[in-house]
Every structure is written in C-alpha cells, then in structure tokens.
PDB file of N, CA and C in Angstrom:
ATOM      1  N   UNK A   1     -32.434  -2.699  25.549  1.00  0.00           N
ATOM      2  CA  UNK A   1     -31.045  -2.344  25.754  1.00  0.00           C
ATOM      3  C   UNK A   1     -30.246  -2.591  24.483  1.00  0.00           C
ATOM      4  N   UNK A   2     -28.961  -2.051  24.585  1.00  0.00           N
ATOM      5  CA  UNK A   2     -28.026  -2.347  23.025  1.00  0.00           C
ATOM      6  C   UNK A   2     -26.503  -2.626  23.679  1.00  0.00           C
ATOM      7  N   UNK A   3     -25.911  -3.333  23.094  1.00  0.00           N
ATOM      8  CA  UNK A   3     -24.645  -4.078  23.253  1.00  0.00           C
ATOM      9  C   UNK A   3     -23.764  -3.527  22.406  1.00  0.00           C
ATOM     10  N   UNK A   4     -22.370  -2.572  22.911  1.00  0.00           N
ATOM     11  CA  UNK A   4     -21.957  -1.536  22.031  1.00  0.00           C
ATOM     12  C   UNK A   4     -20.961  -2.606  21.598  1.00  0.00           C
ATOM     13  N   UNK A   5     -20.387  -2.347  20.382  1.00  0.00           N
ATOM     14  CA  UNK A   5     -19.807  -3.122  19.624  1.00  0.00           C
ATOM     15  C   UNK A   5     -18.178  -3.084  19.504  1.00  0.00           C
ATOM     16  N   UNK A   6     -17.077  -3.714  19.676  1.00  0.00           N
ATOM     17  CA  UNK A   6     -15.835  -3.046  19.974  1.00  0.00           C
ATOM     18  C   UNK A   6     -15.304  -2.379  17.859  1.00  0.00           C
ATOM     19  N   UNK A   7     -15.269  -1.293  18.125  1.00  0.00           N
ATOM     20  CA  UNK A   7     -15.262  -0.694  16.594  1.00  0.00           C
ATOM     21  C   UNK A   7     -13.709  -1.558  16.236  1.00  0.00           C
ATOM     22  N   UNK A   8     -12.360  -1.963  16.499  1.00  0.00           N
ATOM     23  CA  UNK A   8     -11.692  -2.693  16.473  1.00  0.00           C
ATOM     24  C   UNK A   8     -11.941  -4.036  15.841  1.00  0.00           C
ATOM     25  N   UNK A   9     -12.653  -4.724  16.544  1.00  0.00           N
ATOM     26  CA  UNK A   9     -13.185  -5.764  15.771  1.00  0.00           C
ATOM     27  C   UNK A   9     -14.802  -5.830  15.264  1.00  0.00           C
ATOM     28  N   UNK A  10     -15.138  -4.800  15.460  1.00  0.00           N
ATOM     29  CA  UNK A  10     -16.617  -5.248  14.726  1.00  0.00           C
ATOM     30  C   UNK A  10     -16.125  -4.589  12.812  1.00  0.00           C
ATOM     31  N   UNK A  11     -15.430  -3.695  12.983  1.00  0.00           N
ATOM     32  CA  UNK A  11     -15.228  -3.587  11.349  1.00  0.00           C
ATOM     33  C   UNK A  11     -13.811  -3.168  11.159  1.00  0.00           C
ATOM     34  N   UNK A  12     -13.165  -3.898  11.268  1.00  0.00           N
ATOM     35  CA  UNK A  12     -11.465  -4.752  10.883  1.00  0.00           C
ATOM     36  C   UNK A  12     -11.536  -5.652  10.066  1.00  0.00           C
ATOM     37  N   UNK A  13     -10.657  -5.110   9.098  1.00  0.00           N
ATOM     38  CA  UNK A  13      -9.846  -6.137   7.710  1.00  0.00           C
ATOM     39  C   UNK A  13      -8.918  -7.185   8.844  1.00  0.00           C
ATOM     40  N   UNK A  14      -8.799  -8.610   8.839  1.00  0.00           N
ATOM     41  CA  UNK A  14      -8.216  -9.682   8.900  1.00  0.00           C
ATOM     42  C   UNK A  14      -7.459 -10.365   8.002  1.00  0.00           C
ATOM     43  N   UNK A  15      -6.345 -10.422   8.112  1.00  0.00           N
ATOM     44  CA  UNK A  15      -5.998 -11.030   7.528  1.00  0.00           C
ATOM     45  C   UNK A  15      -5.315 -13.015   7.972  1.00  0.00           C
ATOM     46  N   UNK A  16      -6.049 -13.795   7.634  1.00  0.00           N
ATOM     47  CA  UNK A  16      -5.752 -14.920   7.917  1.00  0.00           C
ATOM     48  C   UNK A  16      -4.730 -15.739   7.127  1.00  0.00           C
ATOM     49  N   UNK A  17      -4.075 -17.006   8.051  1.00  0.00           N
ATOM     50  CA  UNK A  17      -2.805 -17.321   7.427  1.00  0.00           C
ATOM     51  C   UNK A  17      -3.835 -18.691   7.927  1.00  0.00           C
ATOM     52  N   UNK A  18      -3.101 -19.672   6.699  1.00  0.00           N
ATOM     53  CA  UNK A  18      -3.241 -21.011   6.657  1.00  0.00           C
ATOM     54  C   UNK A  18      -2.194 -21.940   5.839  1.00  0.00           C
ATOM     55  N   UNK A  19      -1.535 -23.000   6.685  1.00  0.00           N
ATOM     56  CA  UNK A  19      -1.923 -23.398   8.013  1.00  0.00           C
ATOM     57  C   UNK A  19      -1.991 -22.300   9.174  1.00  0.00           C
ATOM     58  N   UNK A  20      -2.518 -22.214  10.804  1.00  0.00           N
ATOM     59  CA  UNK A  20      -2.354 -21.518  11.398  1.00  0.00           C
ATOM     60  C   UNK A  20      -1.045 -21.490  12.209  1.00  0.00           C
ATOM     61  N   UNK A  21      -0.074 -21.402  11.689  1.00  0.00           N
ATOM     62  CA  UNK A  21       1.371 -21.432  12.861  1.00  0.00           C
ATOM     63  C   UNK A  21       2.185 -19.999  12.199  1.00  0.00           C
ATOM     64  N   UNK A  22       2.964 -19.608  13.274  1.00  0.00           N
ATOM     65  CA  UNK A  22       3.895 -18.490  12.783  1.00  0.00           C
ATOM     66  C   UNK A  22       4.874 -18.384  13.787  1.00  0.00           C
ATOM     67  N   UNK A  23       6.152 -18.584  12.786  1.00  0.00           N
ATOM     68  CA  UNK A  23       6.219 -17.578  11.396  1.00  0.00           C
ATOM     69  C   UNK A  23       5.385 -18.551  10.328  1.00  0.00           C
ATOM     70  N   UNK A  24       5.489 -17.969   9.340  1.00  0.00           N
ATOM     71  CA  UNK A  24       4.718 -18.662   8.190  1.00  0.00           C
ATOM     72  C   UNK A  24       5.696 -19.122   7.255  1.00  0.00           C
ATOM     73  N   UNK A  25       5.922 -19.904   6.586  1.00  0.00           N
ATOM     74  CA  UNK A  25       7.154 -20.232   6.079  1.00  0.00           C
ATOM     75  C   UNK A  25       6.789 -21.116   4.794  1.00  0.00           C
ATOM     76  N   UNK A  26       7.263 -20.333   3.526  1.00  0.00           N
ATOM     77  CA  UNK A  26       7.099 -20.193   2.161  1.00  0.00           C
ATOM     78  C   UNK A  26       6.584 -21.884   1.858  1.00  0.00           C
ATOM     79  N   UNK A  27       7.402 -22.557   2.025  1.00  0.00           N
ATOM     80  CA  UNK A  27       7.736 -24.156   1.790  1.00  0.00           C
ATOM     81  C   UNK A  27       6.268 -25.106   2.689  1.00  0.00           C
ATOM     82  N   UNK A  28       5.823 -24.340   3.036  1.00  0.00           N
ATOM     83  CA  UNK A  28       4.331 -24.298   4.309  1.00  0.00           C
ATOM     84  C   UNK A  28       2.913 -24.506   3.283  1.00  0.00           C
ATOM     85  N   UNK A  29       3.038 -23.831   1.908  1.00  0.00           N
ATOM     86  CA  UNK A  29       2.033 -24.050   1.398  1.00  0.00           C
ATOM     87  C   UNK A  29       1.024 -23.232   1.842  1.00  0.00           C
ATOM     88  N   UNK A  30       1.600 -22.028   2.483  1.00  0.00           N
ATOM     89  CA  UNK A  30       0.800 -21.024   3.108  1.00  0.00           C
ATOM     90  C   UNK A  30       0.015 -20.257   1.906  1.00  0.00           C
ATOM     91  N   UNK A  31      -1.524 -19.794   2.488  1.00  0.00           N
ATOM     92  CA  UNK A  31      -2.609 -19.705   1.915  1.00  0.00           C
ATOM     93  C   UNK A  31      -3.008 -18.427   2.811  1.00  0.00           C
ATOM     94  N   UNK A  32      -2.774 -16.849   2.106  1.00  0.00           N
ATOM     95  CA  UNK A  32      -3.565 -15.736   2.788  1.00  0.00           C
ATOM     96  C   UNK A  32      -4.890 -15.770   2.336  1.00  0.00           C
ATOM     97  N   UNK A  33      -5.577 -15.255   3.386  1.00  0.00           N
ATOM     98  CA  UNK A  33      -7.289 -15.012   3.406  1.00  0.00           C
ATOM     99  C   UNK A  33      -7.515 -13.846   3.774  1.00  0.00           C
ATOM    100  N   UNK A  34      -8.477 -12.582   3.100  1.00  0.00           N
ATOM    101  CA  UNK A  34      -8.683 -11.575   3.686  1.00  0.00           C
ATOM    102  C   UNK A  34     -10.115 -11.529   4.312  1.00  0.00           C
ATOM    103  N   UNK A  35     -10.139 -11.138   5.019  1.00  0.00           N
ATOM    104  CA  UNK A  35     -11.750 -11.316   5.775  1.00  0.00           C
ATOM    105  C   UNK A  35     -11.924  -9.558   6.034  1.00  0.00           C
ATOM    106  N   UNK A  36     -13.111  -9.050   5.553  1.00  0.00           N
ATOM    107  CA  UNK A  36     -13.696  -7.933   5.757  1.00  0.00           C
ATOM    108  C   UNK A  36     -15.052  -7.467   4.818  1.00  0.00           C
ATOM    109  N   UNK A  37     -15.595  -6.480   5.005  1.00  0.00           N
ATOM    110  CA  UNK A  37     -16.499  -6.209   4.309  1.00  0.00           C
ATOM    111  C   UNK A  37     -16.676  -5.830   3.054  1.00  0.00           C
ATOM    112  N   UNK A  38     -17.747  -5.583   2.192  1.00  0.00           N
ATOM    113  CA  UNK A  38     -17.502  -5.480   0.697  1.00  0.00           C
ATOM    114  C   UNK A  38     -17.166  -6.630   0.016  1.00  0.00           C
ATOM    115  N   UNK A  39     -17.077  -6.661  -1.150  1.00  0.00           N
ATOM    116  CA  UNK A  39     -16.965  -7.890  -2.430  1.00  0.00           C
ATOM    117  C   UNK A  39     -15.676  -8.673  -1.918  1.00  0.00           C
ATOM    118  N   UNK A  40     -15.969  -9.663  -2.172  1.00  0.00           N
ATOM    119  CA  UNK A  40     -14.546 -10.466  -1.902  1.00  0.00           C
ATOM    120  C   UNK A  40     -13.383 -10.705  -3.174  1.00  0.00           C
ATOM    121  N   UNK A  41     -14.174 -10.500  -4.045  1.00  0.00           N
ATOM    122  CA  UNK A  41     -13.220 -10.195  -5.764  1.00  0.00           C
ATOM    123  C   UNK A  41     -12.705  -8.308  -5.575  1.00  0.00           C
ATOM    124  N   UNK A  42     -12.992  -7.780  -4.768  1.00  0.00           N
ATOM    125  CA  UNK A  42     -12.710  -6.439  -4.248  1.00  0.00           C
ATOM    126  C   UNK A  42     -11.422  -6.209  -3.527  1.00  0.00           C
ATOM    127  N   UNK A  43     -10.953  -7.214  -3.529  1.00  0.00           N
ATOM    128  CA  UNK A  43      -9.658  -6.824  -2.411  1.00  0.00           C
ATOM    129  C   UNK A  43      -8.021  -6.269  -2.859  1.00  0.00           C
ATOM    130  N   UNK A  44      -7.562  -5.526  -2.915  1.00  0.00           N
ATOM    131  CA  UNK A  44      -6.393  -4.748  -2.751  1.00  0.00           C
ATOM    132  C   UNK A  44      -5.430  -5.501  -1.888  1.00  0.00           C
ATOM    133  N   UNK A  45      -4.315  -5.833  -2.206  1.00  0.00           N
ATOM    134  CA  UNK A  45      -3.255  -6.956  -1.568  1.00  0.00           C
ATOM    135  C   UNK A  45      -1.757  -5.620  -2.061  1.00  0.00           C
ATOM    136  N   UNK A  46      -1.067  -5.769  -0.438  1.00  0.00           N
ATOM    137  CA  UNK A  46       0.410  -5.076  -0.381  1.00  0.00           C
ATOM    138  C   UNK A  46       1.220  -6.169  -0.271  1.00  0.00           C
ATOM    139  N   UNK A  47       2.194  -5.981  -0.875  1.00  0.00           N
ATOM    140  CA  UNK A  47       3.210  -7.051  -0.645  1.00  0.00           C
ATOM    141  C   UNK A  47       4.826  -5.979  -0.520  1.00  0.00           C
ATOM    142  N   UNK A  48       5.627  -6.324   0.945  1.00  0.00           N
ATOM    143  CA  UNK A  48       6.524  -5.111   1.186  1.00  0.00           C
ATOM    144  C   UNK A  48       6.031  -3.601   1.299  1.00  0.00           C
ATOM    145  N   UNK A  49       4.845  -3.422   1.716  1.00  0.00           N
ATOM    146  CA  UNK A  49       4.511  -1.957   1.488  1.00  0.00           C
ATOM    147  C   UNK A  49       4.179  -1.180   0.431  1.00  0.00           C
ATOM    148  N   UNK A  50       3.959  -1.990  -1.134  1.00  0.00           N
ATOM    149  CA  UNK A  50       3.879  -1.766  -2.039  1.00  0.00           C
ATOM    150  C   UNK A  50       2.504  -2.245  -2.089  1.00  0.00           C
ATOM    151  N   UNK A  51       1.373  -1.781  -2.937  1.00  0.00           N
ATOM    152  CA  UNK A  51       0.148  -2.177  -3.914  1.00  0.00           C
ATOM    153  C   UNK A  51       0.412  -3.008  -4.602  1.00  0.00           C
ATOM    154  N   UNK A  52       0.433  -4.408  -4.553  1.00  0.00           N
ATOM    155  CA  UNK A  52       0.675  -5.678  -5.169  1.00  0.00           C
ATOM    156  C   UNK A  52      -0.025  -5.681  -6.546  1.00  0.00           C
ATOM    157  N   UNK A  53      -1.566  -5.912  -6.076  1.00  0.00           N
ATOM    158  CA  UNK A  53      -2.652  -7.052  -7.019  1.00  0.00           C
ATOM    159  C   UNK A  53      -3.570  -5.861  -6.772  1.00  0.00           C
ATOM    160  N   UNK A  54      -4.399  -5.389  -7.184  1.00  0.00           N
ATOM    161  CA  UNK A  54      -5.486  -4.896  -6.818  1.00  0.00           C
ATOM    162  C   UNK A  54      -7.078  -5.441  -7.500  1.00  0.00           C
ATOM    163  N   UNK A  55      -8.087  -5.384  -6.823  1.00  0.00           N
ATOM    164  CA  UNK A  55      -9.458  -5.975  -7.154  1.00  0.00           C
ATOM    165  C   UNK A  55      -9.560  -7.521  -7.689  1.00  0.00           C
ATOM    166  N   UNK A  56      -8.179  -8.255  -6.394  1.00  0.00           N
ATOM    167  CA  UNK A  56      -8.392  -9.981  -6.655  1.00  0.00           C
ATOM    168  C   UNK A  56      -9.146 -10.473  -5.569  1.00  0.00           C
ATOM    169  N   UNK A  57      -9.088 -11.533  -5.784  1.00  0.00           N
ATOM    170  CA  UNK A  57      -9.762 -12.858  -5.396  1.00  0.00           C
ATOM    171  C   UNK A  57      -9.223 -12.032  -3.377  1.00  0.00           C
ATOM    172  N   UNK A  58      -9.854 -12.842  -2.393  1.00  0.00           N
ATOM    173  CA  UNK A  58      -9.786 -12.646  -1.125  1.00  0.00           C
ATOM    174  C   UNK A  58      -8.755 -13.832  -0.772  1.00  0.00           C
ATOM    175  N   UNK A  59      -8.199 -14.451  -1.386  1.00  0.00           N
ATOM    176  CA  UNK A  59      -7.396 -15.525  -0.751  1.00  0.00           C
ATOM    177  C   UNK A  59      -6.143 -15.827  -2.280  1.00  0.00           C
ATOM    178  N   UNK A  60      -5.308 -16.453  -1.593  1.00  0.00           N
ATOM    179  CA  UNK A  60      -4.446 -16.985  -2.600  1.00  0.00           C
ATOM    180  C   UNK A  60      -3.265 -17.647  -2.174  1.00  0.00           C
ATOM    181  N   UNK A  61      -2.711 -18.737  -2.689  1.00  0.00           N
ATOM    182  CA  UNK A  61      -1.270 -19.566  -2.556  1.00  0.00           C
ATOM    183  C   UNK A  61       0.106 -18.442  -2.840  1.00  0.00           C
ATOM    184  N   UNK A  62       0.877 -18.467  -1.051  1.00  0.00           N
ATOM    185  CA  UNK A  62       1.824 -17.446  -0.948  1.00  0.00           C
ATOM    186  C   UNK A  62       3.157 -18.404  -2.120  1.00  0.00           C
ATOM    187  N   UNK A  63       3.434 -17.666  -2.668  1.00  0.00           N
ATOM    188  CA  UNK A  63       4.614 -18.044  -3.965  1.00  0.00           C
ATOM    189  C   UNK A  63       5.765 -17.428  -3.751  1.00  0.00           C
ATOM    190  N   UNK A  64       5.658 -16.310  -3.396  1.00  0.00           N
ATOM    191  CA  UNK A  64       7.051 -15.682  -2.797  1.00  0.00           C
ATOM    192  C   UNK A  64       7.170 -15.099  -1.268  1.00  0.00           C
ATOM    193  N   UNK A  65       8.162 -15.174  -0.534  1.00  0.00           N
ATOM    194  CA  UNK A  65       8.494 -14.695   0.643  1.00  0.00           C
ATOM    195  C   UNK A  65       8.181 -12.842   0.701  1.00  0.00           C
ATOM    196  N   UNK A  66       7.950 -12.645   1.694  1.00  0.00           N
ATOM    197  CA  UNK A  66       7.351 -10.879   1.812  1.00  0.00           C
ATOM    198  C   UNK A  66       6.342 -11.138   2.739  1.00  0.00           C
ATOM    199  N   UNK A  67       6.349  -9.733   3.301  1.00  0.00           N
ATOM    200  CA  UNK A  67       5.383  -9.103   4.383  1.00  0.00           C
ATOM    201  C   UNK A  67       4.000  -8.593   3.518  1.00  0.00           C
ATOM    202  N   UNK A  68       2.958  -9.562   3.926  1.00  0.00           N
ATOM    203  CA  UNK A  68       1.707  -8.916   2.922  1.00  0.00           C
ATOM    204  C   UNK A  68       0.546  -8.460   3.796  1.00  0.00           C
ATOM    205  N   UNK A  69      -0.120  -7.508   3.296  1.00  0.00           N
ATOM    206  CA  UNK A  69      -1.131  -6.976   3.984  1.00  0.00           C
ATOM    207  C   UNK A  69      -2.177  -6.918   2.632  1.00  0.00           C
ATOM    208  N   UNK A  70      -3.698  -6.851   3.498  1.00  0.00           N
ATOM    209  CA  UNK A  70      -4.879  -6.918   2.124  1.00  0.00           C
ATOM    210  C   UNK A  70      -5.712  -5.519   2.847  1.00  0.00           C
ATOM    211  N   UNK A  71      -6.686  -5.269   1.879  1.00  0.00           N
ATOM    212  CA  UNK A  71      -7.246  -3.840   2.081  1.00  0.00           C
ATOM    213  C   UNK A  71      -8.873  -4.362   1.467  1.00  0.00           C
ATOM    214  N   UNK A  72      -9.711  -4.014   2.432  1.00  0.00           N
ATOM    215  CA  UNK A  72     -11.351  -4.269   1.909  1.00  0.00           C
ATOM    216  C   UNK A  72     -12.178  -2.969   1.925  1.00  0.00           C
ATOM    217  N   UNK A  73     -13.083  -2.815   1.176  1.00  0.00           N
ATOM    218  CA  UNK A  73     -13.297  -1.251   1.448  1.00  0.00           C
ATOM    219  C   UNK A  73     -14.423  -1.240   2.460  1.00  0.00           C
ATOM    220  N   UNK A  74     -14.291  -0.081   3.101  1.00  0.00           N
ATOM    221  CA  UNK A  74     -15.207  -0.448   4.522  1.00  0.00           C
ATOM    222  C   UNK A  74     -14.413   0.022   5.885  1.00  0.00           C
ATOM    223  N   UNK A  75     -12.949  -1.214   5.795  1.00  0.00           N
ATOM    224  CA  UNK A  75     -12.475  -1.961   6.890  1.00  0.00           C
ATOM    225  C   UNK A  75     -11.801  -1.749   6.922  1.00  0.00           C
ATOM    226  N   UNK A  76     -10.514  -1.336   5.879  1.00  0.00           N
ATOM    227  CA  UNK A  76      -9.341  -0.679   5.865  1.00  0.00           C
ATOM    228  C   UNK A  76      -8.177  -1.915   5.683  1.00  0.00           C
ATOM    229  N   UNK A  77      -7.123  -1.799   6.022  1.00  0.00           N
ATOM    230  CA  UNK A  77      -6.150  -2.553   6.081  1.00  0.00           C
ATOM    231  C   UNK A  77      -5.694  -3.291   7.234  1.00  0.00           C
ATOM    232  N   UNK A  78      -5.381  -4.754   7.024  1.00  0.00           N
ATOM    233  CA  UNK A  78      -5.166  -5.764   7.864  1.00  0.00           C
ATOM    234  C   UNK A  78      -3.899  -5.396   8.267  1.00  0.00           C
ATOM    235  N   UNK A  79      -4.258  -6.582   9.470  1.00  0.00           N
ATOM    236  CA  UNK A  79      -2.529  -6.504  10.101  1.00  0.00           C
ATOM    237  C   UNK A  79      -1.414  -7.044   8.714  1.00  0.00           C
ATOM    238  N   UNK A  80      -0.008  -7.184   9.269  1.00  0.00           N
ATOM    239  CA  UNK A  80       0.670  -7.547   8.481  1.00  0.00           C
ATOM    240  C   UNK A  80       1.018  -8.644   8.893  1.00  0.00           C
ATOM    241  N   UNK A  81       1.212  -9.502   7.706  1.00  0.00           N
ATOM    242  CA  UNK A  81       1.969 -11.192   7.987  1.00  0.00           C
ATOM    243  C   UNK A  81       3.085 -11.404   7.091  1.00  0.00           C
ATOM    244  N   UNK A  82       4.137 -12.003   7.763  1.00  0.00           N
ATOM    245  CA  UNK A  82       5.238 -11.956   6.861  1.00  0.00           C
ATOM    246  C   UNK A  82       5.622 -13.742   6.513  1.00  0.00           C
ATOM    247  N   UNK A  83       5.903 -14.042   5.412  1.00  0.00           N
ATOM    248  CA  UNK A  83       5.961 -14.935   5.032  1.00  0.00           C
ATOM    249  C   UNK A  83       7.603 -15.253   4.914  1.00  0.00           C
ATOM    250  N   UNK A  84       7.977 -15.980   5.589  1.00  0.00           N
ATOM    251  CA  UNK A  84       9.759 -16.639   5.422  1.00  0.00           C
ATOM    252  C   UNK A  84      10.024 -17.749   4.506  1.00  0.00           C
ATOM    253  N   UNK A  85      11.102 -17.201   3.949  1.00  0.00           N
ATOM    254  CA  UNK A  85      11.480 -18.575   3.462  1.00  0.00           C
ATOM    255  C   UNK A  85      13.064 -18.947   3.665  1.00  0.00           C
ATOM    256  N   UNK A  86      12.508 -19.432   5.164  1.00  0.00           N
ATOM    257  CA  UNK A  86      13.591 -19.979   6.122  1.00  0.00           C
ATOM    258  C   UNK A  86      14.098 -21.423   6.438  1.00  0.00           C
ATOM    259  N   UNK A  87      15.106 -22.150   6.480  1.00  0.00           N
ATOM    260  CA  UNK A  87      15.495 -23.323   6.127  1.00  0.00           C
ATOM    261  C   UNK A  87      14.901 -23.867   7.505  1.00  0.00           C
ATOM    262  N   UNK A  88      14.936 -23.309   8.865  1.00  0.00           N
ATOM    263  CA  UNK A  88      14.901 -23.787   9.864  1.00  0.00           C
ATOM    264  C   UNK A  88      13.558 -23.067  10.600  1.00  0.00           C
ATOM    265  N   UNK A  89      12.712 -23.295  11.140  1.00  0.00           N
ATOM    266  CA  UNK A  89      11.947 -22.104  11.967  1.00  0.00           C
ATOM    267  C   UNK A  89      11.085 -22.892  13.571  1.00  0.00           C
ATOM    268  N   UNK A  90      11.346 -21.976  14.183  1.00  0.00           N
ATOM    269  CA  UNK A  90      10.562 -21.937  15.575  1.00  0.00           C
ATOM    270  C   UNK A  90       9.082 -21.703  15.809  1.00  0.00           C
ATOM    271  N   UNK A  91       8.056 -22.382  15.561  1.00  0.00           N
ATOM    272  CA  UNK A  91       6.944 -21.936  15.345  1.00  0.00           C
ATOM    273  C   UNK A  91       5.870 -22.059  16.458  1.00  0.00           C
ATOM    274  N   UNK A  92       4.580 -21.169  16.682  1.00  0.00           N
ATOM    275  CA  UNK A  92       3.620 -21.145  17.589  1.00  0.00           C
ATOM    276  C   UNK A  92       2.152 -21.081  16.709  1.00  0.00           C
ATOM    277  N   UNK A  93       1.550 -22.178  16.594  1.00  0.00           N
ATOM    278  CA  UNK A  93       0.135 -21.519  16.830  1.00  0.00           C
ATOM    279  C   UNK A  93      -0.443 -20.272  16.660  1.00  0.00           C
ATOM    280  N   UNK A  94      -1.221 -19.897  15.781  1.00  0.00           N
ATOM    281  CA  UNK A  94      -1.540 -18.306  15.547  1.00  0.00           C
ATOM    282  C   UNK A  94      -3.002 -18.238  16.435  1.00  0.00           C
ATOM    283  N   UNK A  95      -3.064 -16.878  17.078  1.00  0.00           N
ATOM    284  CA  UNK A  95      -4.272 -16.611  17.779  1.00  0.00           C
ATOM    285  C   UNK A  95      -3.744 -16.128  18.754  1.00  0.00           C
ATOM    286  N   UNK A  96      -4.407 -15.098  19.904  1.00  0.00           N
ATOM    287  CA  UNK A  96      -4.286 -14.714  20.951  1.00  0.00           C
ATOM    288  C   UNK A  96      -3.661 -15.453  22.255  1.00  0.00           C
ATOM    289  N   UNK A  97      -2.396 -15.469  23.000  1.00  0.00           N
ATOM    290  CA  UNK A  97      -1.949 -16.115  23.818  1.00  0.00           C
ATOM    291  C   UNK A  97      -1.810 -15.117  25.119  1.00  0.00           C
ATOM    292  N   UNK A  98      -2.441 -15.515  26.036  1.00  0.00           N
ATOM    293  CA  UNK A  98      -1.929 -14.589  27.573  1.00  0.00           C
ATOM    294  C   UNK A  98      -1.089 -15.784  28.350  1.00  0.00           C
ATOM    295  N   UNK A  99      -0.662 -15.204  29.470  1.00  0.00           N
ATOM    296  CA  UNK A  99       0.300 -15.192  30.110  1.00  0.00           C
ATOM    297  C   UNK A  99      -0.891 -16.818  31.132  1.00  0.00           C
ATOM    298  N   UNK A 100       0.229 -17.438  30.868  1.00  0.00           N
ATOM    299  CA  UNK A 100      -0.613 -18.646  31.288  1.00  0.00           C
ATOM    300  C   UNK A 100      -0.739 -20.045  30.826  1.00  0.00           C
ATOM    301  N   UNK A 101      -1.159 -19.169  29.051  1.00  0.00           N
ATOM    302  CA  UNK A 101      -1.692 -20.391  28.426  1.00  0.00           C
ATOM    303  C   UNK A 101      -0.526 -21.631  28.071  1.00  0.00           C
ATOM    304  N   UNK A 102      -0.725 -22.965  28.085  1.00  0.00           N
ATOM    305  CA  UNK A 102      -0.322 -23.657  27.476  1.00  0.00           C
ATOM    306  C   UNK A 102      -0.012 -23.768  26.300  1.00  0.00           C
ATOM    307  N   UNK A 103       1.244 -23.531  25.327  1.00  0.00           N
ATOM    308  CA  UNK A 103       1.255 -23.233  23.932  1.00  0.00           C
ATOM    309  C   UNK A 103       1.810 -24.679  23.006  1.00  0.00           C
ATOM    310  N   UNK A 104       1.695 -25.073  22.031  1.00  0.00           N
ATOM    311  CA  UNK A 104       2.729 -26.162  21.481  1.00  0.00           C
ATOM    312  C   UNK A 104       3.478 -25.656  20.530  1.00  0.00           C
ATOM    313  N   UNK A 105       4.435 -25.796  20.741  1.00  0.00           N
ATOM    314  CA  UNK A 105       5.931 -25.259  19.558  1.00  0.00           C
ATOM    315  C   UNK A 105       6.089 -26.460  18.800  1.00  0.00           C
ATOM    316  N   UNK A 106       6.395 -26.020  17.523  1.00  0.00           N
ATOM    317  CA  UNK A 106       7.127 -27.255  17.097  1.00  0.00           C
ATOM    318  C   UNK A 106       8.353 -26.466  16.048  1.00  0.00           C
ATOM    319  N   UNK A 107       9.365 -27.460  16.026  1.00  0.00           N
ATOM    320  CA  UNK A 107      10.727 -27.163  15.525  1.00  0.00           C
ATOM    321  C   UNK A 107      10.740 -27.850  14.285  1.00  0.00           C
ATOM    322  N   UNK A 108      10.907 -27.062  13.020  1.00  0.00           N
ATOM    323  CA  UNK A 108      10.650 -27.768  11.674  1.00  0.00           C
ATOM    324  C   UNK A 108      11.829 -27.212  10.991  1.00  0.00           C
ATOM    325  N   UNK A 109      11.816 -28.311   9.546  1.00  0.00           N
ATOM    326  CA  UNK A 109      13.265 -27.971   8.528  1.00  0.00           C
ATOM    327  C   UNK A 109      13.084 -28.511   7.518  1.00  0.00           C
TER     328      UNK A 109
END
C-alpha cells in the first residue's frame, strides 16, 4: 500500500520565527529560519514584498521591523511573518491552535 502525502505540507517553504511567540517583536531578538528544499545558502528572502537578499544563508538576526517572507527552490514561498517594533504587545505562542486549546498569553514592554 502507499500513504498519499498532503502536497501542502509535504513540499512547503516554512518559514520559522524564534523565539516562538507572535507578534514577533524587533527588541525579541527574533531569528527567521527558512525550512524547505534545495541548498540552504540558496535562499531568496522578501522583506515588504520586495526581493531583499538573494542566495543567503537560511536563517538570520531580524534588525529591522517588516513583513518577511523566504523562497527555496522546489517549495516556493513561505508564509509571511511580520516583525513589530512595538513598545507594548499581546502575544501567543506560535503553532496551530483549535477551538479548545488551552493557550498562554503573556503581556510584555
């Protein structure tokens, strides 16, 4: 037998935020990661909808505030994550939440 694969996530560009909470917030020391197929010195980075960086590193220390997306070839383009640089923010835990789950907020400044 064969186990069909969801094409969504079996070959999707990711883009990961670290720490994991959002919003993401400049002063956070936030760290994008692109996860997808092909070279990892291969990656194409948007910052605002624009072609940032092209053929860097898969990860890097966020320095300025903006909505960034990365591109792997293969996999196409990640979701978008926007980075704030907000005095005050309301934050959740990043990852999938349904209707149910127990979440922890925390209120930072």
């Amino acid at each position: 037998g064969w186990c069909p694969l969801s094409p969504a996530e079996a070959q999707s560009t990711q883009l990961l935020v670290k720490p994991p909470w959002t919003p993401a917030v400049l002063w956070d020391r936030v760290t994008l990661t692109c996860q997808g197929s092909g070279t990892p010195g291969d990656t194409t980075w948007y910052k605002d909808g624009r072609k940032w960086w092209e053929k860097k590193p898969d990860h890097f220390l966020v320095t300025e505030s903006g909505t960034y997306k990365c591109e792997r070839a293969g996999t196409g383009l990640s979701n978008p994550v926007s980075v704030l640089n907000a005095p005050l923010v309301l934050q959740v835990q990043t990852g999938t939440l349904l209707e149910g789950d127990t979440v922890t907020l925390r209120c930072r400044g």
